[in-house]
PDB file of N, CA and C in Angstrom:
ATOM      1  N   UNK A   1     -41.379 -28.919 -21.924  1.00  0.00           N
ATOM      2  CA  UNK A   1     -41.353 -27.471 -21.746  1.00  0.00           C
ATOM      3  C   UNK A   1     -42.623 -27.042 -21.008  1.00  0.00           C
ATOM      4  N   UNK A   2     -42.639 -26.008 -20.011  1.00  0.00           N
ATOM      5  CA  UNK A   2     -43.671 -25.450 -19.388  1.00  0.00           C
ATOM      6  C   UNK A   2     -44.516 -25.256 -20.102  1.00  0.00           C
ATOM      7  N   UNK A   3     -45.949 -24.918 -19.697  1.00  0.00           N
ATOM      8  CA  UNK A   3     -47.023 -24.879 -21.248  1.00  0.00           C
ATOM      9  C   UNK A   3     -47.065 -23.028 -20.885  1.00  0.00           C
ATOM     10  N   UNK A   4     -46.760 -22.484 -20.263  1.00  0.00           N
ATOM     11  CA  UNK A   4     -46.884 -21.150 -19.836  1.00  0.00           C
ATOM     12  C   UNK A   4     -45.549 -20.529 -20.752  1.00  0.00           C
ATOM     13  N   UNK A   5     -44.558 -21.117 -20.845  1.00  0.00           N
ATOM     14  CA  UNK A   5     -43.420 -20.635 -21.459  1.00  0.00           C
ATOM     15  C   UNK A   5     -43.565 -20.966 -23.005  1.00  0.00           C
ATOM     16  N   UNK A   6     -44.471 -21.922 -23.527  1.00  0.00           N
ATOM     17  CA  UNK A   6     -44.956 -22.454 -24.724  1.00  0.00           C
ATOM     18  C   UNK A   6     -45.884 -21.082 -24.921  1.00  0.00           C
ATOM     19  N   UNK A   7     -47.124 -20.852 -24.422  1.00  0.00           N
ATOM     20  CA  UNK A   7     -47.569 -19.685 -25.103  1.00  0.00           C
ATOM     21  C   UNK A   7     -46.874 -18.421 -25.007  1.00  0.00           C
ATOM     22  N   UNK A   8     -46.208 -18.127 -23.837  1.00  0.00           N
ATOM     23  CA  UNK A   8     -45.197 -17.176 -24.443  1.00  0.00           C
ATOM     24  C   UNK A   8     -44.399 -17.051 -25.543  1.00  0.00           C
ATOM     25  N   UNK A   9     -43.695 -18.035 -25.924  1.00  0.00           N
ATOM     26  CA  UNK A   9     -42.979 -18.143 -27.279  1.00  0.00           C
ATOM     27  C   UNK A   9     -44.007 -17.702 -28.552  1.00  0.00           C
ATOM     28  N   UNK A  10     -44.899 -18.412 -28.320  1.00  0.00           N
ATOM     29  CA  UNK A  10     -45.906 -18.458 -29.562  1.00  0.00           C
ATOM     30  C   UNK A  10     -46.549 -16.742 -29.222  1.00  0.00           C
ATOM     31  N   UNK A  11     -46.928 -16.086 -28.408  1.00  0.00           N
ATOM     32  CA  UNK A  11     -47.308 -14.777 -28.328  1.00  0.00           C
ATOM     33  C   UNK A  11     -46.010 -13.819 -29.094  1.00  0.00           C
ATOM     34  N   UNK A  12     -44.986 -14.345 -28.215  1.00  0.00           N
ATOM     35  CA  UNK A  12     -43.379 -13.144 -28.622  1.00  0.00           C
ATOM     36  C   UNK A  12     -43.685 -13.506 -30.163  1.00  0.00           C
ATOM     37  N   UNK A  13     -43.686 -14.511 -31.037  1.00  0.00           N
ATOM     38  CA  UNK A  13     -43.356 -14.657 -32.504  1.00  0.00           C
ATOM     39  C   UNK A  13     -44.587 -14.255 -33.057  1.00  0.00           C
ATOM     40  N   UNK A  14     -45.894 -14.568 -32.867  1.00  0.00           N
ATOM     41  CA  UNK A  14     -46.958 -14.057 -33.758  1.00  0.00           C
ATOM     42  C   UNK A  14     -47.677 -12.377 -33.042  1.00  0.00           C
ATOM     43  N   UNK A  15     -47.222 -12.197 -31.996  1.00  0.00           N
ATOM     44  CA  UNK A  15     -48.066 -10.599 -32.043  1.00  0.00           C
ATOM     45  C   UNK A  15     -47.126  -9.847 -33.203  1.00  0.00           C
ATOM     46  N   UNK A  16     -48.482  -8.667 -33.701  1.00  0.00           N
ATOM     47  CA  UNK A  16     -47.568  -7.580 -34.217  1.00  0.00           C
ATOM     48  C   UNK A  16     -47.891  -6.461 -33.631  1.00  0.00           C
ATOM     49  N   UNK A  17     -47.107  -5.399 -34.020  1.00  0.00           N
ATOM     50  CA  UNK A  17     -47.215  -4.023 -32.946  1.00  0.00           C
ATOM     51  C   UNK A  17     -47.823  -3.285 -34.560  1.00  0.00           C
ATOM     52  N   UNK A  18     -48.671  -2.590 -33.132  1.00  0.00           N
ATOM     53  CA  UNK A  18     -49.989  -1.927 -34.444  1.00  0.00           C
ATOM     54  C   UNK A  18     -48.834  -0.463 -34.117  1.00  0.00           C
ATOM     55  N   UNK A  19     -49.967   0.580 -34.977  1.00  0.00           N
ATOM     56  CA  UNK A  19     -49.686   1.970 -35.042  1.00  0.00           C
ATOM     57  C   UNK A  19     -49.368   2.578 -33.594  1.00  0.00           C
ATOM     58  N   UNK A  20     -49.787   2.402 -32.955  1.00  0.00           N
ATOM     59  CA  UNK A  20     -49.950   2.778 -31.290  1.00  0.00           C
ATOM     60  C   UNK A  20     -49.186   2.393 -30.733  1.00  0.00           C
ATOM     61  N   UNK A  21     -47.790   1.043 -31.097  1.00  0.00           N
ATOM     62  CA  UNK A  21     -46.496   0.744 -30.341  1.00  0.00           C
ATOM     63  C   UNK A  21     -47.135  -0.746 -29.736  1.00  0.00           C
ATOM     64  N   UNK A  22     -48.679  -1.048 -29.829  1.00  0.00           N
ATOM     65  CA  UNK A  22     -49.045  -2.258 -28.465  1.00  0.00           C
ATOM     66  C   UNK A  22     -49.385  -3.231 -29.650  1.00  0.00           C
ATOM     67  N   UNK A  23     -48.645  -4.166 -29.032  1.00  0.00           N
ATOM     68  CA  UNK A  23     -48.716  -5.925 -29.727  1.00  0.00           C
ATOM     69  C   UNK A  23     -50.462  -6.139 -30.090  1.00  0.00           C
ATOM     70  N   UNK A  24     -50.641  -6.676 -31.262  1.00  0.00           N
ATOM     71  CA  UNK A  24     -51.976  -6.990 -31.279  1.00  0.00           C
ATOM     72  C   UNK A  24     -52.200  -8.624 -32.061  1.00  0.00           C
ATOM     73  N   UNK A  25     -52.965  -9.621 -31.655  1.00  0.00           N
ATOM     74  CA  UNK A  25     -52.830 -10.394 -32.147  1.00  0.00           C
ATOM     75  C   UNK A  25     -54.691 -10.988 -32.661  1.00  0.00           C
ATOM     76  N   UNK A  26     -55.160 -11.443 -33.130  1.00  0.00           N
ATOM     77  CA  UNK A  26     -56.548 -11.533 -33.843  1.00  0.00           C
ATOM     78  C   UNK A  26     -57.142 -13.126 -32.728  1.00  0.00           C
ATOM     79  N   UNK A  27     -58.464 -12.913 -32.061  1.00  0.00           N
ATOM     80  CA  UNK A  27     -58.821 -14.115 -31.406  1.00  0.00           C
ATOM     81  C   UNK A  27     -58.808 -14.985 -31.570  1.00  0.00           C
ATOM     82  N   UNK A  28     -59.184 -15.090 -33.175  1.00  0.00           N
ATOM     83  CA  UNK A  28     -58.525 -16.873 -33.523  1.00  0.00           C
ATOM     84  C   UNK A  28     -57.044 -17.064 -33.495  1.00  0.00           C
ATOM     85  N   UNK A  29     -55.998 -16.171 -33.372  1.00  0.00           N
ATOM     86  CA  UNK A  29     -54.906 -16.195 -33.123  1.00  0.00           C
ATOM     87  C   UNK A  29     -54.826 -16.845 -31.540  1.00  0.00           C
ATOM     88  N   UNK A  30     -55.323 -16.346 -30.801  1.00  0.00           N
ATOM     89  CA  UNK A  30     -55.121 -16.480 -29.321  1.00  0.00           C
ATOM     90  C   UNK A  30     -56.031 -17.793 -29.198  1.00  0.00           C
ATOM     91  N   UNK A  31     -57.151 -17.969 -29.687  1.00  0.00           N
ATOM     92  CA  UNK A  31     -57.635 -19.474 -29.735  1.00  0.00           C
ATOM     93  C   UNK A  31     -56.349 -20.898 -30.028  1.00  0.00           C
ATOM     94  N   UNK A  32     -56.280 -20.490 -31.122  1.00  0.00           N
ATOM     95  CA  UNK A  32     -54.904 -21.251 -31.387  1.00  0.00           C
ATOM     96  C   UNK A  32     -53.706 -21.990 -30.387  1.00  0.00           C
ATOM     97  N   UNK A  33     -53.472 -20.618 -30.069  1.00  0.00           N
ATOM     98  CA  UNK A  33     -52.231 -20.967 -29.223  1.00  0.00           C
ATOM     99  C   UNK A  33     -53.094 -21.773 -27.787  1.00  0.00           C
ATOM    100  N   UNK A  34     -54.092 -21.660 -27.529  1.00  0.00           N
ATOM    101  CA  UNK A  34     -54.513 -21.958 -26.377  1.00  0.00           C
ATOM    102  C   UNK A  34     -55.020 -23.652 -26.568  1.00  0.00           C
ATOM    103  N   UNK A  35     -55.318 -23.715 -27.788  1.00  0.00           N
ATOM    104  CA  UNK A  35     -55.238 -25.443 -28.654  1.00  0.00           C
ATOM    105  C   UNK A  35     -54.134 -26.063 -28.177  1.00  0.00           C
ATOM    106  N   UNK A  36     -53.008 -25.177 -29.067  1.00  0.00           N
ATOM    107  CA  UNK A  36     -51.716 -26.046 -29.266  1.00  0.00           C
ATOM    108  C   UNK A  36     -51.129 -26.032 -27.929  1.00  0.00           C
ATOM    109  N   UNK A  37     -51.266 -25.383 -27.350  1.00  0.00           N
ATOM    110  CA  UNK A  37     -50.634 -25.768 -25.726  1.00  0.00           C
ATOM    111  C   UNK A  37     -51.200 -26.037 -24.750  1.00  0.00           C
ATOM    112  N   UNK A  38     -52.425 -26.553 -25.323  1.00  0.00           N
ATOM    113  CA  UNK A  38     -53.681 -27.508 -23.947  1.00  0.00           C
ATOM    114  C   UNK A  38     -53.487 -26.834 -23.074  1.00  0.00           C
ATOM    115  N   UNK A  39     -54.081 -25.370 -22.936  1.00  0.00           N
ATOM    116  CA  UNK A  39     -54.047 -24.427 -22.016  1.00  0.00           C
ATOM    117  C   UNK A  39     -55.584 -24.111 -22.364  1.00  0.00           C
ATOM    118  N   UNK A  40     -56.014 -23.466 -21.081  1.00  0.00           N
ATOM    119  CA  UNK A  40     -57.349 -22.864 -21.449  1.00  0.00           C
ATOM    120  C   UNK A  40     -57.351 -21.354 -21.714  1.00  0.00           C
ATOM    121  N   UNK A  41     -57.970 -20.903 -22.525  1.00  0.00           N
ATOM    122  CA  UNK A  41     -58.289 -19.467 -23.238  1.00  0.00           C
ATOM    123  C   UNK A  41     -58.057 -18.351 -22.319  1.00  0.00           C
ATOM    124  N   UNK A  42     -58.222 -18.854 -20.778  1.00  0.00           N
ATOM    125  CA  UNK A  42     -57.868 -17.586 -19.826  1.00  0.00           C
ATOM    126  C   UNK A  42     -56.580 -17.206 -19.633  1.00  0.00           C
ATOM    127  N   UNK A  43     -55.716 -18.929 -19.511  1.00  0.00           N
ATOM    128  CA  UNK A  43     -54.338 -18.320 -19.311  1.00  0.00           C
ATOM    129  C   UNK A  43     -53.639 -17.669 -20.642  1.00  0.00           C
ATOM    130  N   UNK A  44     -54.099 -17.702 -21.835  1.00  0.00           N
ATOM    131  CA  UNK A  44     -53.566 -16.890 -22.880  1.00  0.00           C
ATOM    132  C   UNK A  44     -54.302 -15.711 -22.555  1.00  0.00           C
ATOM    133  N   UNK A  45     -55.372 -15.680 -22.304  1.00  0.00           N
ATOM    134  CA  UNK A  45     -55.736 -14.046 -22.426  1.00  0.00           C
ATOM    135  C   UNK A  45     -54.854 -13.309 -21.350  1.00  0.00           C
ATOM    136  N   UNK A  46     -54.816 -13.999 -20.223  1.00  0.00           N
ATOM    137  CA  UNK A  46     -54.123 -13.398 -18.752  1.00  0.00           C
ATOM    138  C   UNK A  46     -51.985 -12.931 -19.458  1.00  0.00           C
ATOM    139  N   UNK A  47     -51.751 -14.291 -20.206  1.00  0.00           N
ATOM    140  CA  UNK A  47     -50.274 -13.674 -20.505  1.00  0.00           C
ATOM    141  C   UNK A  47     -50.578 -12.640 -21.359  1.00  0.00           C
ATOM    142  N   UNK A  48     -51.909 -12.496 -22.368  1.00  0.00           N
ATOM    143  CA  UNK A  48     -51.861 -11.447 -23.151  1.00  0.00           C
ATOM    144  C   UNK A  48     -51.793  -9.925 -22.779  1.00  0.00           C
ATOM    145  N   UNK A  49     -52.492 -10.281 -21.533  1.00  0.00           N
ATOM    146  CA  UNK A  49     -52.202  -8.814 -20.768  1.00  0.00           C
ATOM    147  C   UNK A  49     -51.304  -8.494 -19.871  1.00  0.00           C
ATOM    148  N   UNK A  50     -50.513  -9.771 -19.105  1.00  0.00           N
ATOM    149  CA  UNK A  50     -48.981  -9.315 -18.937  1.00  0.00           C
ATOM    150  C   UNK A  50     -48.447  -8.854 -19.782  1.00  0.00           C
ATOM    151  N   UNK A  51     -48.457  -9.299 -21.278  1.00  0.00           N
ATOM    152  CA  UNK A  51     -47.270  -8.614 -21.784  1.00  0.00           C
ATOM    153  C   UNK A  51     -47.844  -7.459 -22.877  1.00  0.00           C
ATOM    154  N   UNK A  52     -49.129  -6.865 -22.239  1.00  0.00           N
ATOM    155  CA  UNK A  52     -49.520  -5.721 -23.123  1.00  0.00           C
ATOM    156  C   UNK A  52     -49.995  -5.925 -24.628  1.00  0.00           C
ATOM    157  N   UNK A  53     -50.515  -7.533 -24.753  1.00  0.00           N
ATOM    158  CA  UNK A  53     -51.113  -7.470 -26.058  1.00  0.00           C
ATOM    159  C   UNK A  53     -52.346  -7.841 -26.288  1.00  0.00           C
ATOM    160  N   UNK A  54     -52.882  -6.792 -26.832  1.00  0.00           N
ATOM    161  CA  UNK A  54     -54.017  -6.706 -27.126  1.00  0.00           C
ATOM    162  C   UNK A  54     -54.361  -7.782 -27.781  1.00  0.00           C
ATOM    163  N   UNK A  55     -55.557  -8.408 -27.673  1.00  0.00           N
ATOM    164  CA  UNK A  55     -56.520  -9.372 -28.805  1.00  0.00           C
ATOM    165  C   UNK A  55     -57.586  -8.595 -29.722  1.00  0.00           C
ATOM    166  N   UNK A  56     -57.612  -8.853 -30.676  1.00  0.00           N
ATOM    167  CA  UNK A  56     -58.495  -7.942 -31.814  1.00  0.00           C
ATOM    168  C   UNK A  56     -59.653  -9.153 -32.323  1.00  0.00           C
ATOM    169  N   UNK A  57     -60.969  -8.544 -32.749  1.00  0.00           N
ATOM    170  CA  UNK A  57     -61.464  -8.941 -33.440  1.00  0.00           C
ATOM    171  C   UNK A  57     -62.262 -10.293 -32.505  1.00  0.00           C
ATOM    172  N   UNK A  58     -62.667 -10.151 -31.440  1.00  0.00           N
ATOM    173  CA  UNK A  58     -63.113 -11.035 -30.847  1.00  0.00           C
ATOM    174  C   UNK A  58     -64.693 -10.724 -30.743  1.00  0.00           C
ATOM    175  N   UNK A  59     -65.372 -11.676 -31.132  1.00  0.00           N
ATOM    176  CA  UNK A  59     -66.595 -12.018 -31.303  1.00  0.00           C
ATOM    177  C   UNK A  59     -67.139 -12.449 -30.321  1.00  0.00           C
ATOM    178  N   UNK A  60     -66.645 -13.833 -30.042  1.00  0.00           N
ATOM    179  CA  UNK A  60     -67.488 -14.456 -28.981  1.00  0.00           C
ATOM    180  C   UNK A  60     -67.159 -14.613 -26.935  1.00  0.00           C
ATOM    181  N   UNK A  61     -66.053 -13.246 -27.006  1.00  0.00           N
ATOM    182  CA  UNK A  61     -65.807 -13.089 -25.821  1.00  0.00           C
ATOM    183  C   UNK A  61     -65.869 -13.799 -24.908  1.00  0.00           C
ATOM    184  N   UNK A  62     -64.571 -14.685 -25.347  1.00  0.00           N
ATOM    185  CA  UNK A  62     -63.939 -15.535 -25.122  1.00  0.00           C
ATOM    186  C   UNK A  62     -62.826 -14.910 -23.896  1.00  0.00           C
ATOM    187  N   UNK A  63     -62.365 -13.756 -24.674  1.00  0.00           N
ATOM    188  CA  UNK A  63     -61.464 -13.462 -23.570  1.00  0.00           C
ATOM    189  C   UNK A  63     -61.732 -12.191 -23.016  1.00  0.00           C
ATOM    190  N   UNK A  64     -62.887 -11.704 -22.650  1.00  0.00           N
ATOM    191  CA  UNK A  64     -63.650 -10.696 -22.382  1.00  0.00           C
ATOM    192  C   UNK A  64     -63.575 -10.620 -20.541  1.00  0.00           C
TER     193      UNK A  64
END
């Protein structure tokens, strides 16, 4: 499977939609997925903002 279509899956199932309607998912969340699909941290942050979801709680701006 594509590794681009791998963190998509894993974004669609673990974001949740906050009060405001926009997907939010926590940086060690987005760390994660960027592990498990031997991707580097940019291309999750980059699909995170195709598909309008925010990352929360990021410390070490990572995806800054």
């Amino acid at each position: 499977m594509d590794k681009i279509k791998q963190v998509d899956e894993k974004l669609d199932t673990i974001a949740v939609a906050g009060n405001d309607g926009r997907k939010r998912i926590s940086c060690l969340e987005a760390l994660k997925i960027s592990t498990d699909c031997k991707v580097s941290a940019d291309i999750v942050g980059k699909r995170c903002d195709d598909k309008n979801i925010r990352i929360c709680n990021c410390q070490l701006t990572c995806f800054e």
